[in-house]
Protein backbone atom coordinates (compact mmCIF):
# COMPACT_ATOMS: atom_id res chain seq x y z
CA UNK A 1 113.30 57.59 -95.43
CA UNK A 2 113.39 53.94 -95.01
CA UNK A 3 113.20 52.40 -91.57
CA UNK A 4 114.18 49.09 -91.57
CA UNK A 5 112.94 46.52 -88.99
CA UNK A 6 116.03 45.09 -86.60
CA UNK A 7 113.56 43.71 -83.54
CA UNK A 8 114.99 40.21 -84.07
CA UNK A 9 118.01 40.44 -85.39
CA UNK A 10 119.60 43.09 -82.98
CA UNK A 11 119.50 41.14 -80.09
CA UNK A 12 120.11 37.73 -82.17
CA UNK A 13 123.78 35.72 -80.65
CA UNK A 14 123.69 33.04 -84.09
CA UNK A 15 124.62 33.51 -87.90
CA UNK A 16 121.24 32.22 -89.37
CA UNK A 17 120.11 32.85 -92.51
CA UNK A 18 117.46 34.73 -91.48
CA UNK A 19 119.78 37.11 -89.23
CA UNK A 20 122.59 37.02 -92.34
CA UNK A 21 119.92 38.40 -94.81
CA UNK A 22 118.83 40.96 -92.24
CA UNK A 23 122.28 42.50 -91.10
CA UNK A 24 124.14 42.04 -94.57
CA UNK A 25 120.78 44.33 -96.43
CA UNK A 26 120.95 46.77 -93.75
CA UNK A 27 124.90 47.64 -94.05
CA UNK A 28 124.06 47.68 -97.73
CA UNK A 29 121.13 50.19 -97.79
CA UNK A 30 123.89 52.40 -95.51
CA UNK A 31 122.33 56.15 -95.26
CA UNK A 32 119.16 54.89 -96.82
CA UNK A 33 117.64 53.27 -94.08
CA UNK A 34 117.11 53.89 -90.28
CA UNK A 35 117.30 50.86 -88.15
CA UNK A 36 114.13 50.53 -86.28
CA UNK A 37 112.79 48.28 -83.48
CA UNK A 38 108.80 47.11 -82.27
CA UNK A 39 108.44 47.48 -77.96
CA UNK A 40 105.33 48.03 -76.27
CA UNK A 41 103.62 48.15 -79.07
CA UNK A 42 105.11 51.03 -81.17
CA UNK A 43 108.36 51.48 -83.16
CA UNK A 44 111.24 52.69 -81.73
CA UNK A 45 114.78 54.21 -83.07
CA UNK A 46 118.10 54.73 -81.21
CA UNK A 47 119.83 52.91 -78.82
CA UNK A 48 117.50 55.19 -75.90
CA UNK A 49 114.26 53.58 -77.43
CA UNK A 50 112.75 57.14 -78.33
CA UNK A 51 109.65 56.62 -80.30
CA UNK A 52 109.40 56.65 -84.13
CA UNK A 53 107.18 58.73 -86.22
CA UNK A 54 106.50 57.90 -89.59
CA UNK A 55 105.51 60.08 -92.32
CA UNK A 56 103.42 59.37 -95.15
CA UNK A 57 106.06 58.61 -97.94
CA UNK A 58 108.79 56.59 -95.91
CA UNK A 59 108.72 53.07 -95.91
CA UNK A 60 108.95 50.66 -93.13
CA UNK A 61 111.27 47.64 -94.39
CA UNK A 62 111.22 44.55 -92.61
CA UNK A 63 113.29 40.64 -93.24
CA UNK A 64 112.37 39.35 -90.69
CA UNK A 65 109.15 36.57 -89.18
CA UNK A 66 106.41 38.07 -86.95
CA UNK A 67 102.96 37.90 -85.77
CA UNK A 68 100.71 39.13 -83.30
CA UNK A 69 101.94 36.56 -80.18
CA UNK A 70 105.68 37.80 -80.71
CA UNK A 71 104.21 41.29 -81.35
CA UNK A 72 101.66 42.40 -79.32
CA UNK A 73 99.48 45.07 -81.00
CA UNK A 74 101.18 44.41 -84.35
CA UNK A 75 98.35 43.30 -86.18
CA UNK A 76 96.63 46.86 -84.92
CA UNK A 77 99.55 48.74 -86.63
CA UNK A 78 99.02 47.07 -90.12
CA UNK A 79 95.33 47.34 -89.99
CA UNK A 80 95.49 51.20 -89.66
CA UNK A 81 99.55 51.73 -90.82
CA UNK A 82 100.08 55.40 -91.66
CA UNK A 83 103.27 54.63 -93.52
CA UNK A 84 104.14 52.31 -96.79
CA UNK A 85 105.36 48.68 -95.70
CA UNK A 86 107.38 46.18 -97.41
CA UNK A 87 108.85 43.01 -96.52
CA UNK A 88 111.25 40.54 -97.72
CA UNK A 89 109.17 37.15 -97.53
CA UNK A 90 111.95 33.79 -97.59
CA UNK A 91 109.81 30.83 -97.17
CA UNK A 92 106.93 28.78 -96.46
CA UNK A 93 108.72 25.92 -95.11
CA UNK A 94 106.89 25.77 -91.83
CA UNK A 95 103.38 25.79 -93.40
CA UNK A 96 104.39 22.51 -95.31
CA UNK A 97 106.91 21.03 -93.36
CA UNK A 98 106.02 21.44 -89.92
CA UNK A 99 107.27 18.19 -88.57
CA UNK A 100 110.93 19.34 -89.39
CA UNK A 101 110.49 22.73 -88.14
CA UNK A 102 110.66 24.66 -85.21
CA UNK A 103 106.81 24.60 -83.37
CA UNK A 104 106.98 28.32 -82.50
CA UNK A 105 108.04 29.05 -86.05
CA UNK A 106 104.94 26.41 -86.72
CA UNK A 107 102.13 28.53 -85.32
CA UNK A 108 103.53 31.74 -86.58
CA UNK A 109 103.75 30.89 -89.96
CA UNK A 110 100.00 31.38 -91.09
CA UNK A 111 99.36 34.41 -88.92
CA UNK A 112 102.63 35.92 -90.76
CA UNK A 113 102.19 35.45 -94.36
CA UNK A 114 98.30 36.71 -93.43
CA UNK A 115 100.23 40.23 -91.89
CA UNK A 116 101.94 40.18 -94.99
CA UNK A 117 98.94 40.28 -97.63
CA UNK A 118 98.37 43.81 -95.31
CA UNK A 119 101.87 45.29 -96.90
CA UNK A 120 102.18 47.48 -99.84
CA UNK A 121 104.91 45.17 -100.88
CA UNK A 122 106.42 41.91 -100.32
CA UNK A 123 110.08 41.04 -102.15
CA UNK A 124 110.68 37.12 -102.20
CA UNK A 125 114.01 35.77 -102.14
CA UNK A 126 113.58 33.78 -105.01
CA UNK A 127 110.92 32.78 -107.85
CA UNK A 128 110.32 29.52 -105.74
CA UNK A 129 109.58 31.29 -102.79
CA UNK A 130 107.23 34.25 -104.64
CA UNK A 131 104.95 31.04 -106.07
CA UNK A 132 104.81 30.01 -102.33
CA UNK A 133 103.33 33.12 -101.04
CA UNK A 134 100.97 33.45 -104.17
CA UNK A 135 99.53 30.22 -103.76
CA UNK A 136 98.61 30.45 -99.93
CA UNK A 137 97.04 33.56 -100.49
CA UNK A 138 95.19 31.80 -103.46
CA UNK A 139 94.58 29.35 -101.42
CA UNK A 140 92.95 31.67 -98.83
CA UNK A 141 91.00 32.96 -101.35
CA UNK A 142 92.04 36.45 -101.14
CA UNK A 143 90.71 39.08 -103.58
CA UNK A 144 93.29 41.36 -102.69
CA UNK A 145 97.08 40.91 -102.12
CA UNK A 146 100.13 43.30 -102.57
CA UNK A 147 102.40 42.64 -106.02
CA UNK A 148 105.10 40.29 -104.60
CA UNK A 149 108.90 40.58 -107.15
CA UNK A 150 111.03 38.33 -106.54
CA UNK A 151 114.49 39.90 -105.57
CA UNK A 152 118.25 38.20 -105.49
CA UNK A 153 120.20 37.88 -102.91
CA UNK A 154 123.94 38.81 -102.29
CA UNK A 155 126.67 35.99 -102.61
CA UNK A 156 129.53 38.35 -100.88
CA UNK A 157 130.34 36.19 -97.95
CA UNK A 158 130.42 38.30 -94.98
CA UNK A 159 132.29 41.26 -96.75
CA UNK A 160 135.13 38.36 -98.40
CA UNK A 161 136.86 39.36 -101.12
CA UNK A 162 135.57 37.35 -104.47
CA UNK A 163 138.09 34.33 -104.46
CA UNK A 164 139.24 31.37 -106.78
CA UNK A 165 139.12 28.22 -105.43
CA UNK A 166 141.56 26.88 -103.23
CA UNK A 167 144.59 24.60 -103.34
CA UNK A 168 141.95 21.52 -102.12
CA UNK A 169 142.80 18.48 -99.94
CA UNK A 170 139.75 19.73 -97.54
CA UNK A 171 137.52 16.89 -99.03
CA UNK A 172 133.91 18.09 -98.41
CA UNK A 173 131.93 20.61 -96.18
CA UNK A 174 129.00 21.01 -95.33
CA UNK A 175 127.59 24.58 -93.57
CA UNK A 176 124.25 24.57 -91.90
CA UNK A 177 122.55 24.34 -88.82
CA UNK A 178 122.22 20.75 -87.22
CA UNK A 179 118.95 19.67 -87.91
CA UNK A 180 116.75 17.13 -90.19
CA UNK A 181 115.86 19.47 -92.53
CA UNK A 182 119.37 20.23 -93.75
CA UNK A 183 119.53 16.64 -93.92
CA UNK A 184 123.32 16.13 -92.53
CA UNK A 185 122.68 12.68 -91.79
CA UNK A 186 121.51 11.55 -94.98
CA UNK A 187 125.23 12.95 -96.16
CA UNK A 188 127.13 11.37 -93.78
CA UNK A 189 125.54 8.00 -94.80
CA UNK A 190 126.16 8.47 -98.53
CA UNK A 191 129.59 9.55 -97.68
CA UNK A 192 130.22 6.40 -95.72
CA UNK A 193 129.48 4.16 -98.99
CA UNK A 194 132.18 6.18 -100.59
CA UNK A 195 134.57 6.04 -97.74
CA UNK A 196 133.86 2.00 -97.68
CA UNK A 197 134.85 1.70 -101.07
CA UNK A 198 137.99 3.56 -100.55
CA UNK A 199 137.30 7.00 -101.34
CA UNK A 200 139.95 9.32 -100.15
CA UNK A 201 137.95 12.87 -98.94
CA UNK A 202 137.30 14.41 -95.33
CA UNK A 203 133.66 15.16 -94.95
CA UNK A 204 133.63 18.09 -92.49
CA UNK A 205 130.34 19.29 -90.79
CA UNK A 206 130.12 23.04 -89.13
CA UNK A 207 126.81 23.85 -87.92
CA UNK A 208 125.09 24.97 -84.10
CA UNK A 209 122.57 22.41 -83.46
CA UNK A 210 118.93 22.90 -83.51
CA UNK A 211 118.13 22.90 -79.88
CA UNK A 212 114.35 21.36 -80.41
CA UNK A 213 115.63 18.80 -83.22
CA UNK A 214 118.91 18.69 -83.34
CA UNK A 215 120.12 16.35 -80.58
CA UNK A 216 119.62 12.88 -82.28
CA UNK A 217 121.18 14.18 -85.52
CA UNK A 218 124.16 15.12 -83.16
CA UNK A 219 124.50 12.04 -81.43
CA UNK A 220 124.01 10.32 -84.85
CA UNK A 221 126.80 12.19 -86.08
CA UNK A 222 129.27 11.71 -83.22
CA UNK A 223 128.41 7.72 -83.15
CA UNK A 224 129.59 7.69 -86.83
CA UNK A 225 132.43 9.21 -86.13
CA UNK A 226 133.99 6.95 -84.39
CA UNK A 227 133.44 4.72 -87.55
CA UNK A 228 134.34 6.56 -89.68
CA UNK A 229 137.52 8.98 -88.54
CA UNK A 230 137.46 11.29 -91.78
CA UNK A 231 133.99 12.51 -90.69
CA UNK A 232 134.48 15.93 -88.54
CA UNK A 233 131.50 17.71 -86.93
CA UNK A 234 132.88 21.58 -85.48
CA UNK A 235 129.82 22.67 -83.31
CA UNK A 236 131.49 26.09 -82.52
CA UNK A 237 134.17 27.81 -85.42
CA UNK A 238 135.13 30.65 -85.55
CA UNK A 239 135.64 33.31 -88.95
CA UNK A 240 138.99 32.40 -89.75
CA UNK A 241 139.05 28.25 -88.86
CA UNK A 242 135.36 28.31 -91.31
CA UNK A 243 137.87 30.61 -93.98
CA UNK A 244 140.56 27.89 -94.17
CA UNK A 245 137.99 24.96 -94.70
CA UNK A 246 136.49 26.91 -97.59
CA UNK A 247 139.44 27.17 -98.59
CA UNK A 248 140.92 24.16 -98.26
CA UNK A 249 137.24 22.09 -99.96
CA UNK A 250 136.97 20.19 -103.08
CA UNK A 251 133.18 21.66 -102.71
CA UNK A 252 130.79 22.06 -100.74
CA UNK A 253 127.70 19.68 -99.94
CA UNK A 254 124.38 21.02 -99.35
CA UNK A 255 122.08 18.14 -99.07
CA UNK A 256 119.08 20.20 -98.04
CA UNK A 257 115.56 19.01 -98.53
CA UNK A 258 113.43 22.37 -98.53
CA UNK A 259 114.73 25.85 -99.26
CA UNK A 260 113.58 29.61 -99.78
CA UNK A 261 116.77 30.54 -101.08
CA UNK A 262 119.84 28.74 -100.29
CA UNK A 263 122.83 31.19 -98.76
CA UNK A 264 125.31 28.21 -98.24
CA UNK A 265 125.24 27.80 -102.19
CA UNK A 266 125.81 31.36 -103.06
CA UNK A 267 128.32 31.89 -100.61
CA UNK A 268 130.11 28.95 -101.83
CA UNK A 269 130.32 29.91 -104.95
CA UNK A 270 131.72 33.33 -104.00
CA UNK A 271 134.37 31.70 -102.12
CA UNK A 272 134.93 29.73 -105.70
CA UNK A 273 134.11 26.24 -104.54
CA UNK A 274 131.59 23.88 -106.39
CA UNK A 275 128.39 23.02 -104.65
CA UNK A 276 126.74 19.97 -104.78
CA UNK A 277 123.35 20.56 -103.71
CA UNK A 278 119.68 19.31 -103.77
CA UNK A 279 117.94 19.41 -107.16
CA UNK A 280 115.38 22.17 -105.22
CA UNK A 281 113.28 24.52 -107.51
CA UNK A 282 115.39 27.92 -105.28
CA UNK A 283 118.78 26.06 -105.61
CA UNK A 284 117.73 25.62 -109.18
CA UNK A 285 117.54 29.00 -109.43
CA UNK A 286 120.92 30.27 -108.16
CA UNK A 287 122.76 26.87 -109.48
CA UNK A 288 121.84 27.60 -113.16
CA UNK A 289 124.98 29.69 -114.02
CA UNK A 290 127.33 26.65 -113.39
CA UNK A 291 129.67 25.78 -110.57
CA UNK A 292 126.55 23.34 -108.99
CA UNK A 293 125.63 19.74 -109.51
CA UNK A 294 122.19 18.82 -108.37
CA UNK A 295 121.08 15.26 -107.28
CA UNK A 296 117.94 14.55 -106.60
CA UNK A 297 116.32 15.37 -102.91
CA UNK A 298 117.19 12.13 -100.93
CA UNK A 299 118.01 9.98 -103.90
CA UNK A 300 121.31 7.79 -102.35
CA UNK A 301 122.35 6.45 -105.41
CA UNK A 302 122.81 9.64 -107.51
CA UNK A 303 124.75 11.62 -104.51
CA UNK A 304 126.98 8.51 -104.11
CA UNK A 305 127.41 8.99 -107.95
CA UNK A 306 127.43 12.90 -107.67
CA UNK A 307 130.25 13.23 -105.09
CA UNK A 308 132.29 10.46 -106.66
CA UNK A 309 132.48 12.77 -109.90
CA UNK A 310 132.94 15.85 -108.09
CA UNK A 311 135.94 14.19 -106.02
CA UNK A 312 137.33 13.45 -109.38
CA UNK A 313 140.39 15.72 -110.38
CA UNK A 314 138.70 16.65 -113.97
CA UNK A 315 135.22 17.54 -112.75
CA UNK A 316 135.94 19.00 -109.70
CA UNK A 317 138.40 21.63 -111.90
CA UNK A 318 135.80 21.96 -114.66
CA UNK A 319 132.93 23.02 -111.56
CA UNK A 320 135.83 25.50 -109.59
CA UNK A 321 136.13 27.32 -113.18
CA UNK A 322 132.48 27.79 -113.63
CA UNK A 323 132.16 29.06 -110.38
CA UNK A 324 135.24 31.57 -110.54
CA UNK A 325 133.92 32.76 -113.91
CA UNK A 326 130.13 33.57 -113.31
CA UNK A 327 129.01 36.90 -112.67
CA UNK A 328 127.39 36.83 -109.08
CA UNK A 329 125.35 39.67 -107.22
CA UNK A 330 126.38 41.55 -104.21
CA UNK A 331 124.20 42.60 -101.91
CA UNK A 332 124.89 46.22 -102.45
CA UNK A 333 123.36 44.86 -105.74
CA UNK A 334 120.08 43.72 -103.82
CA UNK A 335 119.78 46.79 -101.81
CA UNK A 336 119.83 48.59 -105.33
CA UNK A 337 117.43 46.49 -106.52
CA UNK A 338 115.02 46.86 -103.35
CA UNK A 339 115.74 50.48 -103.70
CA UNK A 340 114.17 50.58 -107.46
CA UNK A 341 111.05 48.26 -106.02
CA UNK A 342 110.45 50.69 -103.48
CA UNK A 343 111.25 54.11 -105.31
CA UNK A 344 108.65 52.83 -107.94
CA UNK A 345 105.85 52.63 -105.49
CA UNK A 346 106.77 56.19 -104.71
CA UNK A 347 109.58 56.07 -101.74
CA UNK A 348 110.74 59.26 -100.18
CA UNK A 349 113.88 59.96 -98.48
């Protein structure tokens, strides 16, 4: 049996990517896996709370951040674990970007890839992210460390039918949570030169906002609005409003300066709209197939020059083929493949 690790994500109220990965791999493990929750110190099952007993050949599968402060006793449990553990490790973004990141996520970030180096397996969510973990725990200077593979992730957007793209006149839009690290206002800036030289695109911006960072990238937003009318920021949207805008978009914009994997990207793609996206070693990854263009991180000049071309009739048409046409994983395609990791290492159920 598999029990799979829903502490977080059962009670969570936002779409995160974190929370995405999380509920779309359970549904696709199905009768695999056994959702499971950590209270009081123990694992629990069922919505009563009974406790869980492991035995020696399941597996306890978790996607989501811990440590010992969120967890009390967790650190106990790995140190004497009487069943197999695996996790699905996304990023190290905290560890070297912690002025862009959340502070609690900040101090749990070294106490949690430490946890992890206790598991019998760890499944990164990309190649980028899988030399991340390896180096800190080279960097540690750790003898021993579990085998880390990196896994890919599924591009069906929440259970969406594979689609070509859409009849356009959406302009741009960008998906993400409001904060500096998903680098909105840096787009809004570069689409502003285009705008000012008579570019004819909406930019539209759908995202929660980062409660700890997010404000002045809000009010940043909203002030340039009033500038610049074909810039739209939708705080709140519901399933169907975010359908139409896909739907509607030239491509979508992901300006993002550090990633583990990069959902928005896949999921665009899915929907069959380009994505114009940060030249990142993960969005490398999943951009190599075609359907992407990738500017460099921050670099003004070459987005101004990269949208312009992908607001162009004949490159914009050339990127929604390439994106229709490539093969692109599901994630009952990622639970398969976490299912081989696993039954490798001997997993029973």
């Amino acid at each position: 049996m598999i029990y799979f690790d829903t502490t977080n994500t059962r009670r969570a109220r936002h779409h995160s990517g974190l929370v995405r990965v999380s509920r779309r791999l359970l549904s696709a493990l199905g009768g695999a896996a056994r959702p499971v929750f950590w209270k009081n110190g123990r694992w629990h099952a069922g919505d009563d709370g009974e406790s869980t007993g492991f035995a020696a050949d399941d597996w306890l599968l978790t996607a989501e951040l811990f440590s010992e402060e969120e967890r009390p006793g967790i650190t106990v449990f790995f140190a004497g674990k009487s069943v197999r553990t695996a996790a699905v490790f996304h990023d190290a973004i905290p560890f070297r970007l912690p002025d862009v990141t959340w502070p609690k996520s900040v101090s749990r970030q070294v106490p949690y890839m430490e946890l992890l180096a206790h598991c019998d397996r760890v499944l990164a969510v990309s190649a980028a992210s899988r030399e991340e973990l390896a180096g800190f725990w080279r960097w540690q200077g750790r003898s021993r460390a579990p085998e880390v593979t990196a896994i890919t992730l599924g591009a069906d957007f929440d259970g969406a039918e594979r689609s070509a793209a859409g009849a356009g006149g959406g302009g741009l839009l960008c998906v993400g949570i409001l904060e500096p690290r998903k680098n909105q206002l840096f787009l809004a800036k570069v689409c502003a030169e285009l705008w000012r030289a008579g570019a004819d695109f909406d930019l539209h911006v759908v995202g929660r906002v980062n409660p700890h960072f997010g404000k002045p990238v809000e009010r940043e937003l909203r002030r340039l609005q009033r500038e610049f009318p074909r810039l739209n920021y939708h705080a709140a949207i519901g399933d169907e409003e975010l359908a139409e805008l896909y739907a509607r978009a030239h491509a979508t914009v992901f300006p993002t300066i550090a990633e583990g994997c990069g959902l928005p990207l896949l999921e665009s793609l899915w929907r069959g709209v380009p994505c114009v996206a940060s030249d990142l070693p993960s969005l490398r990854e999943n951009a190599a197939g075609g359907g992407c263009v990738l500017p460099p991180v921050n670099d003004h000049t070459a987005w101004v020059a990269a949208l312009g071309r992908v607001l162009a009739d004949d490159m914009r048409n050339k990127l929604a083929a390439e994106a229709a046409g490539r093969a692109l994983p599901r994630w009952s395609d990622t639970a398969a493949e976490i299912m081989a990791v696993l039954r490798a290492n001997g997993a029973g159920g």
